[in-house]
C-alpha atoms as a PDB file:
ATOM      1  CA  UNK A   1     -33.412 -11.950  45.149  1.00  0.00           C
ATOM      2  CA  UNK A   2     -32.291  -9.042  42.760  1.00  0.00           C
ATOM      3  CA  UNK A   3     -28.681 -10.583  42.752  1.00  0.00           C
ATOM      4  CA  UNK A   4     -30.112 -13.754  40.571  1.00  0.00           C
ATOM      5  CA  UNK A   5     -32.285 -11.699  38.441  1.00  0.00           C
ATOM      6  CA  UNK A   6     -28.482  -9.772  37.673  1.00  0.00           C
ATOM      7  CA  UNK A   7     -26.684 -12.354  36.879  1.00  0.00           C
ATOM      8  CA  UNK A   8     -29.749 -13.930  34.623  1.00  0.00           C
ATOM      9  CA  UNK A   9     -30.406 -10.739  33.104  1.00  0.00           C
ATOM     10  CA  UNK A  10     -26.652 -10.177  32.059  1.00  0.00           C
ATOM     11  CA  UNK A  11     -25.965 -13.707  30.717  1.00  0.00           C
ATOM     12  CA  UNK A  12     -29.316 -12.866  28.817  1.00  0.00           C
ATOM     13  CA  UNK A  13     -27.673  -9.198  27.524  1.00  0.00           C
ATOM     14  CA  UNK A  14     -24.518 -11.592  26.869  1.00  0.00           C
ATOM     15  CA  UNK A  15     -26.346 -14.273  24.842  1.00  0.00           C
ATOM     16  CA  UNK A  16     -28.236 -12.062  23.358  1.00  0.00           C
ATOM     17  CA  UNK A  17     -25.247 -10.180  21.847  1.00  0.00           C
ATOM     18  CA  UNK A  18     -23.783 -12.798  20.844  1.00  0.00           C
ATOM     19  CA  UNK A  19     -26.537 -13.490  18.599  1.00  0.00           C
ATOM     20  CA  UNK A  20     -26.292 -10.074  17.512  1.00  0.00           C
ATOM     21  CA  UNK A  21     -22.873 -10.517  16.122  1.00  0.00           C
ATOM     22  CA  UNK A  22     -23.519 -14.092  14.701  1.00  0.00           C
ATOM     23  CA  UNK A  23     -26.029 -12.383  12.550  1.00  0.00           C
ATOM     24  CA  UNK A  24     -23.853  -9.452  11.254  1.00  0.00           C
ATOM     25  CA  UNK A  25     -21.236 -11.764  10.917  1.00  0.00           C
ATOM     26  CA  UNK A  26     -23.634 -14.149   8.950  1.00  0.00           C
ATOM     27  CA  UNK A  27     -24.890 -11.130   6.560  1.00  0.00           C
ATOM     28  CA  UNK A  28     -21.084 -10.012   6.333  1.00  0.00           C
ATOM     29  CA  UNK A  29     -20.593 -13.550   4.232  1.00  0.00           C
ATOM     30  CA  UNK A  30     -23.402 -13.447   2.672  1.00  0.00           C
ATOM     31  CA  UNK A  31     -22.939  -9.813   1.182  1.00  0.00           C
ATOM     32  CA  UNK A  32     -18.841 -11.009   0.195  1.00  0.00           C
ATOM     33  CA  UNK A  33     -20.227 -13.904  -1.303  1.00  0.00           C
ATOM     34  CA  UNK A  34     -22.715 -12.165  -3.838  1.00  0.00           C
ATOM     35  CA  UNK A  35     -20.098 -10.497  -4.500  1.00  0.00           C
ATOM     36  CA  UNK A  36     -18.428 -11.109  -8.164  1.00  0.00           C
ATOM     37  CA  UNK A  37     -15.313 -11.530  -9.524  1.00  0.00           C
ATOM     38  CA  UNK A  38     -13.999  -8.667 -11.816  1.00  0.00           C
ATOM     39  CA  UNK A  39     -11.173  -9.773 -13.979  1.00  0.00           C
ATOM     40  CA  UNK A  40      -7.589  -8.052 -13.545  1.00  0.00           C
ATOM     41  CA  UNK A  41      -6.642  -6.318 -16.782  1.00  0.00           C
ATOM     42  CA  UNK A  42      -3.860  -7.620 -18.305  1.00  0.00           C
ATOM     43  CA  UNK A  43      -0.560  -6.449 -17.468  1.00  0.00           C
ATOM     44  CA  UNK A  44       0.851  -6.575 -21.277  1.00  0.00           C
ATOM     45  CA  UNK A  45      -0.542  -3.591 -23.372  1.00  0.00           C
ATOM     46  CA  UNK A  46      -3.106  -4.439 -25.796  1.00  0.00           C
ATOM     47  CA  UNK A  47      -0.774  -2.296 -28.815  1.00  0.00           C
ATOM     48  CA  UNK A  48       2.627  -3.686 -29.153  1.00  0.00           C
ATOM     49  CA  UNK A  49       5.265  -0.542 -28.522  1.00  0.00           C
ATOM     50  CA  UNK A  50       6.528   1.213 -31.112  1.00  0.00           C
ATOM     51  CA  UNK A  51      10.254   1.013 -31.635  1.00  0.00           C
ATOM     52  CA  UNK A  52      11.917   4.292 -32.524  1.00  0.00           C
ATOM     53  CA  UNK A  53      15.217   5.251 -33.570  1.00  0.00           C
ATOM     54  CA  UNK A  54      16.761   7.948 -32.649  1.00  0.00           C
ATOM     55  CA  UNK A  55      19.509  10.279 -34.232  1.00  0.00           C
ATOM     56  CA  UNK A  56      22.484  10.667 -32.721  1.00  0.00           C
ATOM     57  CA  UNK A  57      21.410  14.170 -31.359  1.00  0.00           C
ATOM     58  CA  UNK A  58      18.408  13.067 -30.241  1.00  0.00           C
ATOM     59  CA  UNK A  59      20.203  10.493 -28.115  1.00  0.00           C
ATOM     60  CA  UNK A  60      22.669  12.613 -26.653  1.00  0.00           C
ATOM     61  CA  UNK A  61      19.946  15.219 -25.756  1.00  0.00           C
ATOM     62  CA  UNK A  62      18.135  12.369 -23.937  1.00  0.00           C
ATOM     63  CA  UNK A  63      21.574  10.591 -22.325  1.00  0.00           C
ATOM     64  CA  UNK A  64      22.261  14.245 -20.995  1.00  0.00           C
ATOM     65  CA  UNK A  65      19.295  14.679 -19.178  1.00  0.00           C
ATOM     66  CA  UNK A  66      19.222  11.852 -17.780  1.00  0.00           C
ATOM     67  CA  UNK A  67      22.824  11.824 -16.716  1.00  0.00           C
ATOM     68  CA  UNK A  68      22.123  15.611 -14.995  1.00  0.00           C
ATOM     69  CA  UNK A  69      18.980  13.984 -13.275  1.00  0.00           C
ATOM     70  CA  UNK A  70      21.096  11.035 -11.768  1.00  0.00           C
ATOM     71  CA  UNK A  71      23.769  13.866 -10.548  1.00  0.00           C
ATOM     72  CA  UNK A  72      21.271  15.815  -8.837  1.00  0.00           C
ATOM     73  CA  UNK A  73      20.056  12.647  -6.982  1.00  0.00           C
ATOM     74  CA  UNK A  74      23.679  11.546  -6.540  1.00  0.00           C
ATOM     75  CA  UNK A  75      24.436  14.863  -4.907  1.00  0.00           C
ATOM     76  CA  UNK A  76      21.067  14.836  -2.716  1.00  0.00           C
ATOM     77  CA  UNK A  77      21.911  11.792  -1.465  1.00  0.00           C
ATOM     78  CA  UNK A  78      25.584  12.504  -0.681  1.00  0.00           C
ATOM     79  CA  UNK A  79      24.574  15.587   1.294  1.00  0.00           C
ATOM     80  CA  UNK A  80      22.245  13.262   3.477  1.00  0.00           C
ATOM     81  CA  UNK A  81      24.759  11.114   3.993  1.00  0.00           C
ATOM     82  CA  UNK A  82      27.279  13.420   4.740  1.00  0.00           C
ATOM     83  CA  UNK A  83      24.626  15.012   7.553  1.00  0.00           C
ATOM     84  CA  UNK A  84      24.441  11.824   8.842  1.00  0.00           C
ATOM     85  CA  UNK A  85      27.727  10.984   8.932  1.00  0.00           C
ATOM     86  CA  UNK A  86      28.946  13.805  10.501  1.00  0.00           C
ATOM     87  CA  UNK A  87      26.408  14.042  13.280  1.00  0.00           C
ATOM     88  CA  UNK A  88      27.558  10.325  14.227  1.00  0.00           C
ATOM     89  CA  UNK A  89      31.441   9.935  13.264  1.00  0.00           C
ATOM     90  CA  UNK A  90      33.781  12.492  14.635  1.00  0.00           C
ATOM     91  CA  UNK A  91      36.267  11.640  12.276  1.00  0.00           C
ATOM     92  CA  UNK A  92      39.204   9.048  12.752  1.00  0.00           C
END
């Protein structure tokens, strides 16, 4: 007679979780739902950029630093490649 009372009292523990889970999954959609909607800011500035000119030292300042920055990552990424390279090719 136990063996009944098992099965009974597990499809109970089963139905009864299930009900368990339809109700956190029912209070999941209710808490999203109350949820509201917060605008995205816009992706355009609110100020319009100021243009500047620049003299021509000014200019060459900025072109040479950024012309020794893309170097330095030009010769980072040759030495990885080269580490690569050379731990794959044996040379032709």
């Amino acid at each position: 007679m136990s063996k009944p009372m098992t099965r009974l009292s597990t499809k109970l523990r089963r139905s009864r979780q299930a009900a368990v889970a339809a109700l956190a999954f029912a209070a999941m959609l209710t808490a999203t739902a109350s949820i509201p909607a917060e605008a995205k800011p816009s992706s355009s500035p609110a100020a319009p950029l100021e243009r500047r000119t620049y003299t021509a030292e000014e200019s060459k300042k900025l072109s040479d630093e950024v012309r020794r920055l893309a170097e330095a990552q030009q010769h980072i990424w040759d030495r990885k490649m080269k580490a690569v390279s050379t731990s794959i090719c044996t040379g032709c």
